[in-house]
Protein backbone atom coordinates (compact mmCIF):
# COMPACT_ATOMS: atom_id res chain seq x y z
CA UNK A 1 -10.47 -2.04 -3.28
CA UNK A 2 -7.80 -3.35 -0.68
CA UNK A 3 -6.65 0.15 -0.48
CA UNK A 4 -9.43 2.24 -0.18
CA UNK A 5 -10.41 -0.03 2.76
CA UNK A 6 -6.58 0.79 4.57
CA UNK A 7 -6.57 4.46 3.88
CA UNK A 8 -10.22 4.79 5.14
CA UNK A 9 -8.77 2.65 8.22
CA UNK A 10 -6.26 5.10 8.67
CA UNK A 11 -7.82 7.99 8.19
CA UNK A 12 -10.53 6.81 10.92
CA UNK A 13 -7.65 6.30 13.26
CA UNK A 14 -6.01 9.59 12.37
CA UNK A 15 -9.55 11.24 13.52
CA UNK A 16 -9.43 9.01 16.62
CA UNK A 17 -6.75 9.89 17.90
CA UNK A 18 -6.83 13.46 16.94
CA UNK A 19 -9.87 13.37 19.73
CA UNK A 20 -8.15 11.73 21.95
CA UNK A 21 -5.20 14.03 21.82
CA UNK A 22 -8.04 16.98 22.21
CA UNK A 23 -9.74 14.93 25.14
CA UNK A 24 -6.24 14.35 26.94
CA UNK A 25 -5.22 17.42 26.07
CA UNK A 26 -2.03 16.23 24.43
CA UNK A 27 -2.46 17.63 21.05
CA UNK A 28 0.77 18.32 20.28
CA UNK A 29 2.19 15.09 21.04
CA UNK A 30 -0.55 13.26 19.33
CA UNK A 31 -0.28 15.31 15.85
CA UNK A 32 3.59 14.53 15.81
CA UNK A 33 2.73 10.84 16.58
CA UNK A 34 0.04 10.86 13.68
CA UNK A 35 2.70 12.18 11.37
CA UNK A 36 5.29 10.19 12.71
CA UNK A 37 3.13 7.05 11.53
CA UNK A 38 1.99 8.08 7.82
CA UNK A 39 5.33 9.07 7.13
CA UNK A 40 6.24 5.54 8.25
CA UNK A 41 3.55 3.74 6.45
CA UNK A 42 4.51 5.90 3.32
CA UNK A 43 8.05 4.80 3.61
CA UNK A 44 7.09 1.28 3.96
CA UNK A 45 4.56 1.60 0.75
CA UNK A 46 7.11 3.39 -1.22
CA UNK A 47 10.58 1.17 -1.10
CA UNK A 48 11.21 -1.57 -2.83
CA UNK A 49 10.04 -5.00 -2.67
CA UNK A 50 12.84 -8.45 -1.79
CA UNK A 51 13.94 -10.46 -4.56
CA UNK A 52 11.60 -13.10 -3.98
CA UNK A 53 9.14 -10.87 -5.30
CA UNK A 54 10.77 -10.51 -8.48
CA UNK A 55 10.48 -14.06 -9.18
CA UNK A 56 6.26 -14.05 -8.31
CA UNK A 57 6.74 -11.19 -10.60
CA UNK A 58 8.27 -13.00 -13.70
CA UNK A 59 5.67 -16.16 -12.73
CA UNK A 60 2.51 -13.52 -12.84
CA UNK A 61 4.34 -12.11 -16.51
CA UNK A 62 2.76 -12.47 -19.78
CA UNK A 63 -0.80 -14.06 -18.64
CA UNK A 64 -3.28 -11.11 -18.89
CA UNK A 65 -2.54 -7.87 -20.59
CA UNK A 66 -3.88 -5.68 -17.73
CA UNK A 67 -1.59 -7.20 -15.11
CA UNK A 68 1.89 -6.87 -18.10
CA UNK A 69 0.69 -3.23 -18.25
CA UNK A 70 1.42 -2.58 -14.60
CA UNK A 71 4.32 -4.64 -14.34
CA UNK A 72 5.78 -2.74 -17.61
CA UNK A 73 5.02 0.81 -15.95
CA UNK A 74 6.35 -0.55 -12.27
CA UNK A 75 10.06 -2.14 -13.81
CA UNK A 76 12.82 -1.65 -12.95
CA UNK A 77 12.14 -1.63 -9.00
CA UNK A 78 8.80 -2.42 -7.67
CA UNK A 79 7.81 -0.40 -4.39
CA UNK A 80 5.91 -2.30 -2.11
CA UNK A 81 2.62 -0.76 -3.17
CA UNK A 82 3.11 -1.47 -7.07
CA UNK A 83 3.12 -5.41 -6.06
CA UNK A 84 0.18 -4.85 -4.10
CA UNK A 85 -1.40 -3.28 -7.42
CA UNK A 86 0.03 -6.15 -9.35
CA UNK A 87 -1.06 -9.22 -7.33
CA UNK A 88 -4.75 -7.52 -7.24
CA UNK A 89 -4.87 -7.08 -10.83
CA UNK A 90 -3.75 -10.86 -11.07
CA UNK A 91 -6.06 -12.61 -8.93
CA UNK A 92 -8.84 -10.72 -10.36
CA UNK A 93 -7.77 -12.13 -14.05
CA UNK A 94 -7.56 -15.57 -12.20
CA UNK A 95 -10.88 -15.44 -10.55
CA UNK A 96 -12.69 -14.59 -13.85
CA UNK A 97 -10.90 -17.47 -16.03
């Protein structure tokens, strides 16, 4: 749910600025900027978490199926994204106990 909400964010800004870049004239500039920032925010998403989050990991381990199944598929390196997918699937398993 988390991140429907971010790519809808970003894909409002993306449109946003695309005007803007149209209005100003700049459109050029703006596009590279645009790509410039989801291939940022895609980089971020996609490399791997710290150590420290291994160790939430191994805590969150072997309490609800649902959450072992993505932790099973994500090993042996987590991307950032995969631990946001984990730690959603967890809280919702705490929140209905």
């Amino acid at each position: 749910m988390s991140l429907t909400l971010l790519l809808s964010i970003g894909i409002a800004l993306t449109i946003i600025f695309h005007f803007l870049g149209v209005y100003a004239g700049a459109k050029k500039i703006v596009w590279i900027a645009i790509v410039l920032i989801w291939a940022a925010v895609i980089s971020v998403a996609t490399s791997e978490v710290k150590p420290k989050a291994y160790d939430e990991i191994k805590q969150m381990k072997g309490k609800y199926p649902q959450t072992d199944k993505i932790i099973n598929e994500s090993m042996p390196k987590v991307s950032v994204y995969e631990m946001i997918l984990i730690k959603n699937s967890f809280l919702k398993n705490e929140s209905q106990k």
